[in-house]
N, C-alpha and C. Protein backbone atom coordinates (compact mmCIF):
# COMPACT_ATOMS: atom_id res chain seq x y z
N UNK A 1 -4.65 -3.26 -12.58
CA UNK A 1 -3.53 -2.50 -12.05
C UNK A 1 -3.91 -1.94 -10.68
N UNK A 2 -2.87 -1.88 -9.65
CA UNK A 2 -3.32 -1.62 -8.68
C UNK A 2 -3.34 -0.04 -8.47
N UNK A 3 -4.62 0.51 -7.82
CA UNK A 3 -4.56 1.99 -7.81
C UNK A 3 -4.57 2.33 -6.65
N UNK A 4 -4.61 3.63 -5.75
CA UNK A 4 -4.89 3.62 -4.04
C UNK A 4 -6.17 3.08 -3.17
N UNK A 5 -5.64 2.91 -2.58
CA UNK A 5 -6.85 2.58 -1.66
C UNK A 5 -7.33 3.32 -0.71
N UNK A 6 -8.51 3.17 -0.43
CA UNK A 6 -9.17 4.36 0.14
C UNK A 6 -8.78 4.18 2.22
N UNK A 7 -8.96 2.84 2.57
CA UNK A 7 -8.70 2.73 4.00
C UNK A 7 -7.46 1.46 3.91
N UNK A 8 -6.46 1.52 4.46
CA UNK A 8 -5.48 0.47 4.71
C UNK A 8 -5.75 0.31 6.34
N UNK A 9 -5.35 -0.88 6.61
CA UNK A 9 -5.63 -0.62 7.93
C UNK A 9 -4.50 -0.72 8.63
N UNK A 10 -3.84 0.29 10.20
CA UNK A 10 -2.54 0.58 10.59
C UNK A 10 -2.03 -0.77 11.48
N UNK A 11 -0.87 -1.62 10.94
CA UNK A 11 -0.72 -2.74 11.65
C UNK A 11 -0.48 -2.27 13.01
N UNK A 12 -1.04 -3.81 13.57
CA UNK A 12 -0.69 -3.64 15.25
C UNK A 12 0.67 -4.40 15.17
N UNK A 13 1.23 -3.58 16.96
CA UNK A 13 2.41 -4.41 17.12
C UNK A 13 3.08 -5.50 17.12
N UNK A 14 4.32 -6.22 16.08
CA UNK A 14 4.65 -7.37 16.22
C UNK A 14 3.42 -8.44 14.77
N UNK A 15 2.46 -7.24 14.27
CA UNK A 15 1.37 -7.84 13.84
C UNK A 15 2.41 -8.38 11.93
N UNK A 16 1.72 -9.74 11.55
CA UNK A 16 2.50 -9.57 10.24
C UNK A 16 2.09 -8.99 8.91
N UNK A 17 2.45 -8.53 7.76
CA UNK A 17 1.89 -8.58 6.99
C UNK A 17 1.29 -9.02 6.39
N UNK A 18 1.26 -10.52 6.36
CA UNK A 18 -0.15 -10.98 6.11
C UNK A 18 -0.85 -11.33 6.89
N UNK A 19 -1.26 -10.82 7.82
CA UNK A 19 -2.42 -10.43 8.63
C UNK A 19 -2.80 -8.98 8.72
N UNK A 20 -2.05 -8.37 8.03
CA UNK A 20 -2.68 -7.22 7.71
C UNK A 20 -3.51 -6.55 6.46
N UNK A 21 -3.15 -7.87 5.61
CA UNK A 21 -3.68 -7.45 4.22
C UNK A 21 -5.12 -8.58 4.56
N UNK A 22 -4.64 -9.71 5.32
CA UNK A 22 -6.16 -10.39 5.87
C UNK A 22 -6.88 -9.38 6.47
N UNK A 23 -6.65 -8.90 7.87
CA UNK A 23 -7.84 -7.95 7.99
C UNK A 23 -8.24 -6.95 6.95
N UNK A 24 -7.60 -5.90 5.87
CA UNK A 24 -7.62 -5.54 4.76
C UNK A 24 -8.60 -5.98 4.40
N UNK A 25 -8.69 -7.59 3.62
CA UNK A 25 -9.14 -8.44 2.80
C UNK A 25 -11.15 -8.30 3.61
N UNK A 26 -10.92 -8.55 4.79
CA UNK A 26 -12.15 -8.63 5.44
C UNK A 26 -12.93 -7.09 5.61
N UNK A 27 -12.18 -6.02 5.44
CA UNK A 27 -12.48 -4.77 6.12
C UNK A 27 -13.69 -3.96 4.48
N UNK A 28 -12.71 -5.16 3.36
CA UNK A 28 -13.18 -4.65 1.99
C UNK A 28 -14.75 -5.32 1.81
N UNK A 29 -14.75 -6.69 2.53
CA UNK A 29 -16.15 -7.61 2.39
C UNK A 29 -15.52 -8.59 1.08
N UNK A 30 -14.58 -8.53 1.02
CA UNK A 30 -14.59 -9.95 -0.19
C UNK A 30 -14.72 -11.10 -0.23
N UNK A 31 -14.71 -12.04 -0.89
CA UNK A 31 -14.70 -13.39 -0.72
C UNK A 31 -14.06 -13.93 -1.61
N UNK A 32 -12.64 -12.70 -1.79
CA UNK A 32 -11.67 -13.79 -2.87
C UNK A 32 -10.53 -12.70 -2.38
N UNK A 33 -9.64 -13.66 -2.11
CA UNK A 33 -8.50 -12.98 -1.64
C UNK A 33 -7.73 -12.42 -3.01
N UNK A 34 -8.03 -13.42 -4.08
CA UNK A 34 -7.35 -13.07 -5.22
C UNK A 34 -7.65 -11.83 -5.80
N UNK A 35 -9.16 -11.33 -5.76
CA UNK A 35 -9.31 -9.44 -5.91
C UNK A 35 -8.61 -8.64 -4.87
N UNK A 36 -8.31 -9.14 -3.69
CA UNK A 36 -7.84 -8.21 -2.55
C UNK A 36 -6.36 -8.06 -3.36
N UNK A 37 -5.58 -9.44 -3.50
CA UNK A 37 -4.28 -9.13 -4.10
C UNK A 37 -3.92 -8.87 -5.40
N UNK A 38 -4.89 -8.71 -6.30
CA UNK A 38 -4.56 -8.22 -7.74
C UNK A 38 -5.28 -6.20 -6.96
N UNK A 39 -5.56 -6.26 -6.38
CA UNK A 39 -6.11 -4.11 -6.21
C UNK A 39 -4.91 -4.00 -5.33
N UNK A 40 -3.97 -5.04 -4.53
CA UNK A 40 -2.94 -4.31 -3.74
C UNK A 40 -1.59 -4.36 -4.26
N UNK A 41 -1.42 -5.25 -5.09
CA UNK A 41 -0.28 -6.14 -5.51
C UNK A 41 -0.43 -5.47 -7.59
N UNK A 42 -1.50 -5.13 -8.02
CA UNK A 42 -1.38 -4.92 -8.90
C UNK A 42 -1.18 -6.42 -10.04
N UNK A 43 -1.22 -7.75 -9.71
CA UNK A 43 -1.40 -8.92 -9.92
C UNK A 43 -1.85 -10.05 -8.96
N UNK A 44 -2.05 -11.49 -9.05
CA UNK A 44 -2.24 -12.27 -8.00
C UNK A 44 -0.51 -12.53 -7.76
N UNK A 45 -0.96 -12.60 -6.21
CA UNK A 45 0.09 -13.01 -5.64
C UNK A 45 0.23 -13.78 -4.14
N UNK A 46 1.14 -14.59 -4.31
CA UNK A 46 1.08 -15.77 -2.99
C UNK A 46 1.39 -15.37 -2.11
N UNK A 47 0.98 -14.64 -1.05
CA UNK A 47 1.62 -14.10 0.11
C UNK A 47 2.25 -14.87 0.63
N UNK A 48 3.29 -15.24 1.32
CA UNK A 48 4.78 -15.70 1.97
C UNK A 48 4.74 -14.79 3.32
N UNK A 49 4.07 -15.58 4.09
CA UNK A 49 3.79 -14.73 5.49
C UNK A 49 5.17 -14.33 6.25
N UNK A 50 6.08 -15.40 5.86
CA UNK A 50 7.92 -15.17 6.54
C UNK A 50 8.57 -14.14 5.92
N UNK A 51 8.30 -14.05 4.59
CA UNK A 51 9.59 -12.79 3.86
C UNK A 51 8.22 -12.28 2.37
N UNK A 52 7.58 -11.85 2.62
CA UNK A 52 6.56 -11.43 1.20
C UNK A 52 7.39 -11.24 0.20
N UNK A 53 6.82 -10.33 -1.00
CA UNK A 53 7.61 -9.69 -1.93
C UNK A 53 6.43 -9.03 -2.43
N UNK A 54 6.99 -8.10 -3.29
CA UNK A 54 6.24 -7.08 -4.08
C UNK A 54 5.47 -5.82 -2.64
N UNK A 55 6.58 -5.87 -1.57
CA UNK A 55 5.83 -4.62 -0.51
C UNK A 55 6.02 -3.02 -1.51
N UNK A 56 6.86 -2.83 -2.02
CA UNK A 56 6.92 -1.84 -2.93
C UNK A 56 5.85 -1.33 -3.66
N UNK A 57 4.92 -2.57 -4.32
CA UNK A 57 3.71 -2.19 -5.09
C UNK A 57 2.74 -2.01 -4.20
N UNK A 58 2.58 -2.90 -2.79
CA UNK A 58 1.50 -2.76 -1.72
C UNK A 58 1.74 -1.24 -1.38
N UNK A 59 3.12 -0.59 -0.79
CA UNK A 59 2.74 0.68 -0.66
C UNK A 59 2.73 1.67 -1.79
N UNK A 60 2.76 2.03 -2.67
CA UNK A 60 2.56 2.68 -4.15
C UNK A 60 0.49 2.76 -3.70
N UNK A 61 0.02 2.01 -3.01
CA UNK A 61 -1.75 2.29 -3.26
C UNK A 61 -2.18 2.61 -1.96
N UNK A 62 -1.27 2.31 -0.93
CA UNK A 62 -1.67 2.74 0.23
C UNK A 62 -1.89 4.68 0.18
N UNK A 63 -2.58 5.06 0.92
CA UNK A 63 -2.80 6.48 1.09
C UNK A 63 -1.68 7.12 1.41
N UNK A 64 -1.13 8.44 1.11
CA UNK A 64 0.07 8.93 1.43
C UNK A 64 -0.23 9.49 2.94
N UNK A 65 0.70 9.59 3.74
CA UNK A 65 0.33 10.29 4.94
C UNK A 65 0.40 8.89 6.19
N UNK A 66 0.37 7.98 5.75
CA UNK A 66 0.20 6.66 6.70
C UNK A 66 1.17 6.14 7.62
N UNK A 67 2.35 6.74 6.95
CA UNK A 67 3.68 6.54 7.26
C UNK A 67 4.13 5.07 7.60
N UNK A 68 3.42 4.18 6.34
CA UNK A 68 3.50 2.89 6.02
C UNK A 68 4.65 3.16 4.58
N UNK A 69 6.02 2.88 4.87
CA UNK A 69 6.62 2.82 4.10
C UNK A 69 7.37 1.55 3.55
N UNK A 70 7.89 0.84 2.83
CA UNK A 70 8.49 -0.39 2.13
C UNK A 70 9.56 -0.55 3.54
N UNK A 71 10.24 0.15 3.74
CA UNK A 71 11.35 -0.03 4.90
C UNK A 71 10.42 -0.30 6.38
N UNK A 72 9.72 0.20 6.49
CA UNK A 72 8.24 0.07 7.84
C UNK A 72 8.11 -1.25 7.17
N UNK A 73 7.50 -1.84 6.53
CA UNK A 73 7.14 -2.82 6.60
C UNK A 73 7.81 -4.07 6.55
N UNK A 74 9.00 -3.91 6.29
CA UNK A 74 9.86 -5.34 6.19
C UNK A 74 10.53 -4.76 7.47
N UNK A 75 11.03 -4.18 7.97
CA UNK A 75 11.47 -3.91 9.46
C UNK A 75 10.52 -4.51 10.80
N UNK A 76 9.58 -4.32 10.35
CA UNK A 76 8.30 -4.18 11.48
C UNK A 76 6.76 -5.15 10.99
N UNK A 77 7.15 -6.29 9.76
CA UNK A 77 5.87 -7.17 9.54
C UNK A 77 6.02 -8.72 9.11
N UNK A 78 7.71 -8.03 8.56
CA UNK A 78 8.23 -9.39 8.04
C UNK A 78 9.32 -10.31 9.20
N UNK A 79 9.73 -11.29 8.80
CA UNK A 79 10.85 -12.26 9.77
C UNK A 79 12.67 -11.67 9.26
N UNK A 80 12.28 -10.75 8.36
CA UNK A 80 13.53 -10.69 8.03
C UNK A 80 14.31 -10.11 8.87
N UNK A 81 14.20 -9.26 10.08
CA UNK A 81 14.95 -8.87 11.24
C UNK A 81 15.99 -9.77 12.44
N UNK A 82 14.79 -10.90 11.95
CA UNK A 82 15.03 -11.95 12.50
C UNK A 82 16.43 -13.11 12.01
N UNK A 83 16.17 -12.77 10.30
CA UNK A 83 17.17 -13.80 9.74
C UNK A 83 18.16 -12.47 9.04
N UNK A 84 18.20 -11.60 9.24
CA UNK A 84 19.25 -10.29 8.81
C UNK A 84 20.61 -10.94 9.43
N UNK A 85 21.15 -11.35 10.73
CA UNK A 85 22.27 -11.36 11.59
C UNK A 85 22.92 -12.71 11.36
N UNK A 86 22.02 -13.57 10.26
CA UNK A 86 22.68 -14.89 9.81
C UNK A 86 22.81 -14.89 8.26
N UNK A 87 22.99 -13.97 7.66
CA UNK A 87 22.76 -13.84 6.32
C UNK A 87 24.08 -12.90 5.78
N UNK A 88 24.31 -13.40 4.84
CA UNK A 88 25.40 -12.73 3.94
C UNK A 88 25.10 -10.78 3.81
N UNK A 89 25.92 -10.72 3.32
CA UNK A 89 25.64 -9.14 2.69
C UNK A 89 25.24 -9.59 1.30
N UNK A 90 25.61 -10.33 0.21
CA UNK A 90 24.94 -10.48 -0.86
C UNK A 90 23.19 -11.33 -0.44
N UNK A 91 23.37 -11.96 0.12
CA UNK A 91 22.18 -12.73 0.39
C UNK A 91 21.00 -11.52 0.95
N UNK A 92 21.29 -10.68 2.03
CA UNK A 92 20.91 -9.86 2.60
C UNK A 92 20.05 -8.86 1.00
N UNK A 93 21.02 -8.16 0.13
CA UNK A 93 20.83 -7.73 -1.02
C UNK A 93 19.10 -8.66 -1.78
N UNK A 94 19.25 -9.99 -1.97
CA UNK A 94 18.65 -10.42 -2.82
C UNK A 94 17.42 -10.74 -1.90
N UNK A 95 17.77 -10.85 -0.45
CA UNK A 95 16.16 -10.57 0.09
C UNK A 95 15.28 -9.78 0.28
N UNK A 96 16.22 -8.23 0.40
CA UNK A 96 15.59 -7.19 0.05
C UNK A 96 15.15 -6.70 -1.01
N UNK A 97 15.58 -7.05 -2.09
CA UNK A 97 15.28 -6.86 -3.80
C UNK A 97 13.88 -7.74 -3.72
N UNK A 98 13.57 -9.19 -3.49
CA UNK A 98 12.53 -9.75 -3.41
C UNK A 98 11.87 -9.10 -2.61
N UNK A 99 11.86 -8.69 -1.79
CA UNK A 99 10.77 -8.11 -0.95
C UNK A 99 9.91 -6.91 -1.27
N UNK A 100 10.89 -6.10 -2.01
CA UNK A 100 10.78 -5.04 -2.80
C UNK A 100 9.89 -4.88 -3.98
N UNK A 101 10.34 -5.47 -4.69
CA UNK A 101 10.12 -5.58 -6.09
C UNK A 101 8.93 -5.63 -6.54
């Protein structure tokens, strides 16, 4: 189960989320991404560098105070800003629920 983590590291600009859980991944010394994403994710999980999912559980372990929030991070790591202005309002709904969740 995933619990907090002691250092997250603050993305750079334009930077994605998964390159931020990679540097993460390196900052911890691992050599299995699959422990990095079962302590952040709370299970293994396939990161989807265009639209992730499960950012909800990634921040639940991040440190409070970071002002890394679920809305920060799909605003500012993911492509979905990008594909928001061609997308339904229901569609819109079910990408944010995946992303979430």
């Amino acid at each position: 189960m995933n619990g907090k983590v002691i250092l997250f590291p603050t993305p750079y600009p334009d930077e994605t989320l998964y390159s931020v859980i990679c540097r993460y991944d390196l900052l911890t010394g691992r050599n299995s991404f699959r422990a990095t994403s079962e302590e952040l994710f709370g299970r293994r999980n396939n990161l989807n560098a265009e639209i992730p999912q499960c950012i909800g559980s990634l921040v639940k372990c991040i440190p409070a105070g970071t002002g890394l929030s679920t809305e920060y991070f799909i605003q500012n790591t993911t492509m979905y800003p990008y594909f928001k202005p061609f997308i339904s309002k229901e569609r819109d709904t079910v990408f944010r629920e995946y992303m979430t969740a």
